[in-house]
C-alpha atoms as a PDB file:
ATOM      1  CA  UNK A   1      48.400 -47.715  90.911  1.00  0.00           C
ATOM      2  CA  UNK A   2      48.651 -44.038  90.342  1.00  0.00           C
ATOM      3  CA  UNK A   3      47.842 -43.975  87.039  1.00  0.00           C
ATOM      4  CA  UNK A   4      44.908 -45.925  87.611  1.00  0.00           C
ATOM      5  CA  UNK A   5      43.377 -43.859  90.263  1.00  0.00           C
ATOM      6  CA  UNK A   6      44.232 -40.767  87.635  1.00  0.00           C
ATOM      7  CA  UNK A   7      42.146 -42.046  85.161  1.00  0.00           C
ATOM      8  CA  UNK A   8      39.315 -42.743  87.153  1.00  0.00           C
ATOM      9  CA  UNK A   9      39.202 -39.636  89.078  1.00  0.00           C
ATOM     10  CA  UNK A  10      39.231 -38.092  84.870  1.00  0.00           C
ATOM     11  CA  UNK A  11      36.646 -40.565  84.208  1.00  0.00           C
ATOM     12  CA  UNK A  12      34.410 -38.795  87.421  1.00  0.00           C
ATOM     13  CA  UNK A  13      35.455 -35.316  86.625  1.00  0.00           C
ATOM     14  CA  UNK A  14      34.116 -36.283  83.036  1.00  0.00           C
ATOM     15  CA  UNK A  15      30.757 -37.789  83.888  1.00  0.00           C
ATOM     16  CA  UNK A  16      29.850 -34.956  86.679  1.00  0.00           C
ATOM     17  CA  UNK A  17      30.617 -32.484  83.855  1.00  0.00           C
ATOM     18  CA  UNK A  18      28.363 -33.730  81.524  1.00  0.00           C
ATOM     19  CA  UNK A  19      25.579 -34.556  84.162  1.00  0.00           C
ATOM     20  CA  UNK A  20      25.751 -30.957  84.943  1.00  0.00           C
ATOM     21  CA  UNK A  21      25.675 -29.546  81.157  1.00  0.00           C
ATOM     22  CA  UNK A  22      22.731 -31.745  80.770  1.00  0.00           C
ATOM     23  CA  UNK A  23      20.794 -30.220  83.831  1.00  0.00           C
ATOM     24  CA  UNK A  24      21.406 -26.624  82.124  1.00  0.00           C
ATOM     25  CA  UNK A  25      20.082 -27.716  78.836  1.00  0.00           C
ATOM     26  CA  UNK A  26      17.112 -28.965  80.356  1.00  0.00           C
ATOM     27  CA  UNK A  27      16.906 -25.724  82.223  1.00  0.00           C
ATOM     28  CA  UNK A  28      17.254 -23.613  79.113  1.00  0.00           C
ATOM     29  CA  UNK A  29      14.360 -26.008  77.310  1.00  0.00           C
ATOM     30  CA  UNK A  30      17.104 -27.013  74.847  1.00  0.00           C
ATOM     31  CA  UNK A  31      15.849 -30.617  73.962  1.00  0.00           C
ATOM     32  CA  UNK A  32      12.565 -29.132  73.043  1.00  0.00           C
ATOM     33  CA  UNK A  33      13.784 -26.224  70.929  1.00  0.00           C
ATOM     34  CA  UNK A  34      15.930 -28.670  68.992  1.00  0.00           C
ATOM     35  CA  UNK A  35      13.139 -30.803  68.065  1.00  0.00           C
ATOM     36  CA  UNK A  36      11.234 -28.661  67.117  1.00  0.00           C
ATOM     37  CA  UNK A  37      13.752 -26.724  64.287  1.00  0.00           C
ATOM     38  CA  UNK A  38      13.988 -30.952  63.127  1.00  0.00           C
ATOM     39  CA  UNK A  39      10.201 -31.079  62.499  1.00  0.00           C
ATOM     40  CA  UNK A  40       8.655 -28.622  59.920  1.00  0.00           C
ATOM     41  CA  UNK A  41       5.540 -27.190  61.692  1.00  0.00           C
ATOM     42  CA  UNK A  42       4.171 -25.374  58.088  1.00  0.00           C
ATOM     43  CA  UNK A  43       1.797 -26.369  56.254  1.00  0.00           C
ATOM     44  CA  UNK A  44       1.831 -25.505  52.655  1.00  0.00           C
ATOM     45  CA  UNK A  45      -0.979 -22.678  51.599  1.00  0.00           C
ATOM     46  CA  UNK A  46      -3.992 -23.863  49.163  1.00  0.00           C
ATOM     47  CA  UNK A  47      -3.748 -23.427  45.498  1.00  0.00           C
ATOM     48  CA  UNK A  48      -6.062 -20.122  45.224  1.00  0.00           C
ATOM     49  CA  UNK A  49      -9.282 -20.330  43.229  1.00  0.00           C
ATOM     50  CA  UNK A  50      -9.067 -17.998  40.408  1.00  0.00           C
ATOM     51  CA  UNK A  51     -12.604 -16.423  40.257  1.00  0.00           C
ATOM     52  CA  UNK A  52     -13.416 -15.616  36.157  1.00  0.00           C
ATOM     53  CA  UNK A  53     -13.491 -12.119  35.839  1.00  0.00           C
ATOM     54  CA  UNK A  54     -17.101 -10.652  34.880  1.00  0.00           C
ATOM     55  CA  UNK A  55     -17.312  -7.330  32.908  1.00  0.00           C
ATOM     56  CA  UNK A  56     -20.387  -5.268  33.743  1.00  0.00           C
ATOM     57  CA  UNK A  57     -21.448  -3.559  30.469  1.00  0.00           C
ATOM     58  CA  UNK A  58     -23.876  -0.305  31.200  1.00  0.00           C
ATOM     59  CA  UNK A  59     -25.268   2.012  28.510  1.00  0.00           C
ATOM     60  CA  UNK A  60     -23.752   5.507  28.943  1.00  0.00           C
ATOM     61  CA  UNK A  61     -25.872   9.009  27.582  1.00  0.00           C
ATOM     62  CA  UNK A  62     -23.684  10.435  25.002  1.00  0.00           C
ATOM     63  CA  UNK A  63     -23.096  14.176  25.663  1.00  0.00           C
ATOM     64  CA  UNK A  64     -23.836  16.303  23.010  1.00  0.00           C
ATOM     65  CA  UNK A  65     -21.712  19.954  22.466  1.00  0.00           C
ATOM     66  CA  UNK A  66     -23.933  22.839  24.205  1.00  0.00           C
ATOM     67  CA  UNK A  67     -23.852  24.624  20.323  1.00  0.00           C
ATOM     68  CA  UNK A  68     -25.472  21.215  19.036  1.00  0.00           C
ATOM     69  CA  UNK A  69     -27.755  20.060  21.381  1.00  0.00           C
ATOM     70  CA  UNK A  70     -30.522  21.550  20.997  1.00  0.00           C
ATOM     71  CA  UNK A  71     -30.246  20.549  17.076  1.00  0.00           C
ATOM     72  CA  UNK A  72     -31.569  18.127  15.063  1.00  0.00           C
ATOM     73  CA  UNK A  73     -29.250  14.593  14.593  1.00  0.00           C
ATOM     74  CA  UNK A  74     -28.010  14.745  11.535  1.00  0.00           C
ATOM     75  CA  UNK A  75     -29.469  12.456   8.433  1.00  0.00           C
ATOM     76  CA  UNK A  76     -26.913  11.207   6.047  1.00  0.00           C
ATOM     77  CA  UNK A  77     -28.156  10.055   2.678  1.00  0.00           C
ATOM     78  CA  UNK A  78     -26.662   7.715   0.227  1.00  0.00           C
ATOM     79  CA  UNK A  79     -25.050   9.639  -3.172  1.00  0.00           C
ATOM     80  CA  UNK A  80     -24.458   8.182  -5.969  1.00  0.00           C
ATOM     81  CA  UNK A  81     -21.152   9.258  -7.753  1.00  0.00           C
ATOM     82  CA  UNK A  82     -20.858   9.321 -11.191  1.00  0.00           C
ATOM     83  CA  UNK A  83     -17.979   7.394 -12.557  1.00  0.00           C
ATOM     84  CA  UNK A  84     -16.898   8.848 -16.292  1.00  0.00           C
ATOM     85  CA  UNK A  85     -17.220   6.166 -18.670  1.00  0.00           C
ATOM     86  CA  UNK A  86     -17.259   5.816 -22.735  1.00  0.00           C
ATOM     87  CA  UNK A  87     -19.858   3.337 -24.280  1.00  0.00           C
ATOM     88  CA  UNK A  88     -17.639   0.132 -25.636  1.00  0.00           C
ATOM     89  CA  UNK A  89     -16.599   0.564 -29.190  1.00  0.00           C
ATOM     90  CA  UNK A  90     -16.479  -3.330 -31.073  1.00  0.00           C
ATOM     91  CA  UNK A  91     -13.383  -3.318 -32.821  1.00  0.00           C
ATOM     92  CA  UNK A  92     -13.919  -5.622 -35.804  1.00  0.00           C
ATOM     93  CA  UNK A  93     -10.318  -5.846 -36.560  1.00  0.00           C
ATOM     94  CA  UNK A  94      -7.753  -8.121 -35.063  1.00  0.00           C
ATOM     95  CA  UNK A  95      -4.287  -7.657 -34.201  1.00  0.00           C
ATOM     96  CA  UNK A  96      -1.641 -10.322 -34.192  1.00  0.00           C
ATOM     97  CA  UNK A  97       0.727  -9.228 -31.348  1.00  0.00           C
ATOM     98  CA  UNK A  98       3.244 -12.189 -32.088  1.00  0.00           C
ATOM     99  CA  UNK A  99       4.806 -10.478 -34.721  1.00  0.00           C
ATOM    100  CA  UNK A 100       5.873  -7.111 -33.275  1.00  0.00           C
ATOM    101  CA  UNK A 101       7.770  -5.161 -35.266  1.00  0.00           C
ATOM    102  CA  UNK A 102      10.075  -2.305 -32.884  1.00  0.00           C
ATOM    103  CA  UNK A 103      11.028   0.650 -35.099  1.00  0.00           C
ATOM    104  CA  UNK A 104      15.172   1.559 -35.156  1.00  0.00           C
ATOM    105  CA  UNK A 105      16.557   4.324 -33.397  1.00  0.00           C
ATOM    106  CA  UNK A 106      16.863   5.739 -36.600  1.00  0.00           C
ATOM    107  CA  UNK A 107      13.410   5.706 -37.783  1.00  0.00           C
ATOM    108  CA  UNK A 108      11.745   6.456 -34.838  1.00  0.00           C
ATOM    109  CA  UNK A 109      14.085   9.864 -34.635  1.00  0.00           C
ATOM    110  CA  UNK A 110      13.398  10.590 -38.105  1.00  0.00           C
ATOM    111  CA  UNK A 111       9.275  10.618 -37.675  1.00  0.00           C
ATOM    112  CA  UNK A 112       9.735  12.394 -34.448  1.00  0.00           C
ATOM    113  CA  UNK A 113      11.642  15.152 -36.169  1.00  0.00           C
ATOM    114  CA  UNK A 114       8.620  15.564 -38.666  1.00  0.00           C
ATOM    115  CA  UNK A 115       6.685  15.469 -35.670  1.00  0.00           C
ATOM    116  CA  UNK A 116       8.285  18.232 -34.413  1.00  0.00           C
ATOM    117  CA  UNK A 117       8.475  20.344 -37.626  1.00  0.00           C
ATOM    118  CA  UNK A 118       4.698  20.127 -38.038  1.00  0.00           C
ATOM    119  CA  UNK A 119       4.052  21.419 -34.562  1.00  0.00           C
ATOM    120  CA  UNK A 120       6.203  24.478 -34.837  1.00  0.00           C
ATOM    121  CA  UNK A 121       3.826  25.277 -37.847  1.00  0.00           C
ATOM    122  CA  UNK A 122       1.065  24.938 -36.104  1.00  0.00           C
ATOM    123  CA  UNK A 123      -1.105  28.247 -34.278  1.00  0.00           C
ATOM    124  CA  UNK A 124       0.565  29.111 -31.319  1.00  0.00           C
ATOM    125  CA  UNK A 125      -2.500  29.743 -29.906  1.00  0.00           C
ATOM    126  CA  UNK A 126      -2.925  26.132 -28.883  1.00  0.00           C
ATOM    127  CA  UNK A 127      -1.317  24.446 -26.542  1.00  0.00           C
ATOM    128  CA  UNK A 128       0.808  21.142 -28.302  1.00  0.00           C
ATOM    129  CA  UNK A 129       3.560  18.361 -27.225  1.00  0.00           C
ATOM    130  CA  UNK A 130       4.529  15.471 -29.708  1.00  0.00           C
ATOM    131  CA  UNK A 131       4.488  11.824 -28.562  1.00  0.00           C
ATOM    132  CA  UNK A 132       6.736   8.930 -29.712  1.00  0.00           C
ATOM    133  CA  UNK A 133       5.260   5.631 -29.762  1.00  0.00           C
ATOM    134  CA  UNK A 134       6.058   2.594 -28.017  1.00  0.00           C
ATOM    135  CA  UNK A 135       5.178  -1.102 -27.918  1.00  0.00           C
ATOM    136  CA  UNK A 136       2.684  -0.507 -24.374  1.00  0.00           C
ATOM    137  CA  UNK A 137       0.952   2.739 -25.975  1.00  0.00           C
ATOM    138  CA  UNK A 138      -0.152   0.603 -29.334  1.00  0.00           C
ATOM    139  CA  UNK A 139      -0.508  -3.093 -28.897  1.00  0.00           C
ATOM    140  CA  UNK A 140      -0.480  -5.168 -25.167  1.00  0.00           C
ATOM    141  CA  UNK A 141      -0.735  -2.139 -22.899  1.00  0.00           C
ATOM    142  CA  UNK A 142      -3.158   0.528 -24.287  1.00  0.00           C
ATOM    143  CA  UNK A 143      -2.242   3.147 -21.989  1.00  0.00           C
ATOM    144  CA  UNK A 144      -0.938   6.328 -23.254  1.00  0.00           C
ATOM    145  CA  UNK A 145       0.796   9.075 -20.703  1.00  0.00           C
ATOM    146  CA  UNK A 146       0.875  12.602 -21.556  1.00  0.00           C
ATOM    147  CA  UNK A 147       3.553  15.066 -19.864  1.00  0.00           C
ATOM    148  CA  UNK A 148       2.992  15.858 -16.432  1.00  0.00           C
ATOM    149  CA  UNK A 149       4.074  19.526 -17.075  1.00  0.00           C
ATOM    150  CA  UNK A 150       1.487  19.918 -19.689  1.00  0.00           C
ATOM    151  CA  UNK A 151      -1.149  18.047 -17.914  1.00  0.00           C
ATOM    152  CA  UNK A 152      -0.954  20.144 -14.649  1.00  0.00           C
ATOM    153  CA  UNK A 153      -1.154  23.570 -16.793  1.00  0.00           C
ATOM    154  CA  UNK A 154      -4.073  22.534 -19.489  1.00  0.00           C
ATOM    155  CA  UNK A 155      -5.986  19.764 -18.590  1.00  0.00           C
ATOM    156  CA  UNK A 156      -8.770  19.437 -15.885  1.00  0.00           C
ATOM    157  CA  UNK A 157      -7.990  18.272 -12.394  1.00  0.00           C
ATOM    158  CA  UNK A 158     -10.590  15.623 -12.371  1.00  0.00           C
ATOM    159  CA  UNK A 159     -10.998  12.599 -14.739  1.00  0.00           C
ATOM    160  CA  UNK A 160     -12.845  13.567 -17.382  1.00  0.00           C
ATOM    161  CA  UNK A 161     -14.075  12.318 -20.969  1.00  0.00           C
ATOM    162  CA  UNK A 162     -11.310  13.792 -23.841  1.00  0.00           C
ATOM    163  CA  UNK A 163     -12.307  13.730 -27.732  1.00  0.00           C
ATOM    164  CA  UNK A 164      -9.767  12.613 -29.722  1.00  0.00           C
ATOM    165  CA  UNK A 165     -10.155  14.242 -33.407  1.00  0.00           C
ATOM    166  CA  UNK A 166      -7.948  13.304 -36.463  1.00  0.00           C
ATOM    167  CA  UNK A 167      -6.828  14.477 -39.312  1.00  0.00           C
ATOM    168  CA  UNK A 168     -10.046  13.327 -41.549  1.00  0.00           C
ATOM    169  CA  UNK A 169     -12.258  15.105 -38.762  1.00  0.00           C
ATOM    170  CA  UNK A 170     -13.169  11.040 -37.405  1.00  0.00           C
ATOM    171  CA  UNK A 171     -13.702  11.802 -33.519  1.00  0.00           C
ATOM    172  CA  UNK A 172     -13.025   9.199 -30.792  1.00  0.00           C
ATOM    173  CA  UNK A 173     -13.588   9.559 -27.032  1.00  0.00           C
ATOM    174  CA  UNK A 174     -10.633   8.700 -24.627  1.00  0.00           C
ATOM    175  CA  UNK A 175     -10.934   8.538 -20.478  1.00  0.00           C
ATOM    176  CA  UNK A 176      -7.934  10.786 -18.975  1.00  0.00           C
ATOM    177  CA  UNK A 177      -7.103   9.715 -15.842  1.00  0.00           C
ATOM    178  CA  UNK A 178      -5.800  13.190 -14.122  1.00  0.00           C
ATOM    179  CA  UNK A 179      -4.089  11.530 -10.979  1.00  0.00           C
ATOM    180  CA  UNK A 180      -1.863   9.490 -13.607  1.00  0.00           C
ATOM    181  CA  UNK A 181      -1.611  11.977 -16.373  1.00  0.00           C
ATOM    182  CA  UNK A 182      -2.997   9.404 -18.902  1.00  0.00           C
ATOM    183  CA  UNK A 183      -5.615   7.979 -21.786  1.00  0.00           C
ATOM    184  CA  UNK A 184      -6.788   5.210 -20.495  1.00  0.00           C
ATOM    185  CA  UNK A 185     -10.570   3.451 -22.048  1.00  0.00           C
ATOM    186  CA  UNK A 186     -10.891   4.739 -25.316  1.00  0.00           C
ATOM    187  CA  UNK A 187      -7.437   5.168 -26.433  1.00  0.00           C
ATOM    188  CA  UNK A 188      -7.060   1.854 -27.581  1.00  0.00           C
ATOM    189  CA  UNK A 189     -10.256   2.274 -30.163  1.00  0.00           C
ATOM    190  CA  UNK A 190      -8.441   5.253 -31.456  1.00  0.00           C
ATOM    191  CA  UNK A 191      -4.566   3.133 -31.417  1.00  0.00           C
ATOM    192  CA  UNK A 192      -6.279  -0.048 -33.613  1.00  0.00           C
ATOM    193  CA  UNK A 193      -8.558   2.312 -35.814  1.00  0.00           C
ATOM    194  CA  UNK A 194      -5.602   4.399 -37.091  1.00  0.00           C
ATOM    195  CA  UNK A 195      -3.522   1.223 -37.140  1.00  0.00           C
ATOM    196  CA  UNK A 196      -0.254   2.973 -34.871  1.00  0.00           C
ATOM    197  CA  UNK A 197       2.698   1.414 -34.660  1.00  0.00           C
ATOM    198  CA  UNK A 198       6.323   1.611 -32.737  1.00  0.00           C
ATOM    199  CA  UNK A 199       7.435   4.690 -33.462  1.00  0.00           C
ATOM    200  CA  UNK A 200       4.768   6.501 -35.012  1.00  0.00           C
ATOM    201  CA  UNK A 201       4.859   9.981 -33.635  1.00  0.00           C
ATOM    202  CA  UNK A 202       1.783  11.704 -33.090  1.00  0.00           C
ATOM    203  CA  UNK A 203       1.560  15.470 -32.653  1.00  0.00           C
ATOM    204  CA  UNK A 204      -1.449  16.830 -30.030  1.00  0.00           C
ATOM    205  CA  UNK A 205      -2.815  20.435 -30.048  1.00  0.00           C
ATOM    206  CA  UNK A 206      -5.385  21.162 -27.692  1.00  0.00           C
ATOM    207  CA  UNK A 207      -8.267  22.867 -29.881  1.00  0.00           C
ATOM    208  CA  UNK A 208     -10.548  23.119 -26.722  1.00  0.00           C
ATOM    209  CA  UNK A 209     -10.603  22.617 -22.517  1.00  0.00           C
ATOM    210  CA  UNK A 210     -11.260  18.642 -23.265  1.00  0.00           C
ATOM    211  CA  UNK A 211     -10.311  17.857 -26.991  1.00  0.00           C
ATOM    212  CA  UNK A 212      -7.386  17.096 -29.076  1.00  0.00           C
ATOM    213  CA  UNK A 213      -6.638  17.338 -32.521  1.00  0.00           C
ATOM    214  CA  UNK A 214      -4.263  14.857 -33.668  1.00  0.00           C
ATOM    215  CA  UNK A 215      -1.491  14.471 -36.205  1.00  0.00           C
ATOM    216  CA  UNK A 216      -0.079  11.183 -37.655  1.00  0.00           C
ATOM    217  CA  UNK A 217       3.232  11.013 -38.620  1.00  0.00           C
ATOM    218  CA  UNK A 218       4.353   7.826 -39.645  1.00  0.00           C
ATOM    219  CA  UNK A 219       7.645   5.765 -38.807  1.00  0.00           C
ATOM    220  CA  UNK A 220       9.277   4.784 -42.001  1.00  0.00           C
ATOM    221  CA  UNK A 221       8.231   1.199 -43.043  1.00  0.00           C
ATOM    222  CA  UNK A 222       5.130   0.977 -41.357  1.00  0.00           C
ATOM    223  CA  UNK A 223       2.810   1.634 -44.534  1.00  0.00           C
ATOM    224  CA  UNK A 224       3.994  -1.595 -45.930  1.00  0.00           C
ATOM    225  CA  UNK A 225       3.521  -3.256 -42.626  1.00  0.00           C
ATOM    226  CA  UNK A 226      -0.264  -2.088 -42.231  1.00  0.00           C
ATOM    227  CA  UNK A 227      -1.279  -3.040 -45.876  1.00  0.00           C
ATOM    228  CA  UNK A 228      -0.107  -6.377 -44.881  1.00  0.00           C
END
């Protein structure tokens, strides 16, 4: 019997407790405020329009310098520049380049030391420099280049037309390039007409500002080869 009546006055203590926390949370608005964290009461944003972006172009007075602008605007004219050139020469003769023939060590040493002996002869009044040749200055290639040293202290500083004279007095024009130090058009006329080979060595004395006297000296063997 006493434990019964125990538990039920718990039971009483119990339920007038709760009763009473209820009354305060109703006081304090509690429900409320706890339904409303439940239900989200945002609403998302709309996407933004993106408005295309417009340039505004104006035309704008350029200002002239004070010292100019009282002056004329300036006319600009077209100019021609003349490019140096040599008229074509036909060369009748052709030139089977699947046969080379490359000159020894030997013999190309041997025609450059003749080389060399004739130029010492020659009037020192002249500037001179010997040149061996190879397969690019006489068959495929064409293209002969001079020393640099000699190029920058005789020679013009522009590109200009060069006579080439030989032995027999037989003149032939040859374009020197002066940026690369080089006969360019031209020299091949002069390579097939005096039928150079690899390792010829040709002397050069410069007889005046723009032309060249030239000396032959020829590699051993290539006599036979050129009457072939």
């Amino acid at each position: 019997m006493v434990e019964a009546r125990q538990e039920l006055s718990y039971e009483e203590c119990r339920r007038k407790r709760v009763e009473e926390n209820k009354k305060r949370m109703e006081a304090l608005n509690l429900p409320q405020l706890s339904q409303a964290l439940r239900t989200p009461s945002f609403k998302p944003s709309p996407r933004k329009q993106v408005q295309p972006r417009t340039v505004e172009k104006q035309l704008v007075v350029v200002r002239r310098s004070s010292r100019v602008a009282n002056k004329p605007a300036s006319v600009y004219h077209e100019v021609l520049v003349e490019k140096v050139s040599i008229p074509r020469r036909r060369v009748s003769k052709q030139r089977d380049l699947s046969n080379r023939v490359y000159a020894s060590d030997e013999a190309r040493a041997e025609a450059l030391e003749k080389a060399e002996k004739l130029e010492s002869g020659l009037e020192p009044d002249f500037p001179t420099f010997t040149k061996s040749m190879l397969q690019s200055h006489v068959t495929g290639g064409f293209w002969l280049g001079l020393p640099v040293h000699f190029c920058k202290r005789n020679l013009p500083k522009r590109d200009e037309v060069m006579t080439l004279i030989d032995e027999e007095g037989q003149e032939h024009p040859a374009i020197y390039l002066a940026r690369k130090t080089g006969l360019s058009g031209g020299w091949k006329g002069f390579a097939v007409a005096h039928e150079l080979v690899d390792g010829d060595a040709l002397v050069f004395q410069l007889v005046r500002p723009t032309t060249f006297k030239v000396y032959i000296l020829r590699v051993k063997g290539s006599e036979q080869r050129n009457k072939l």
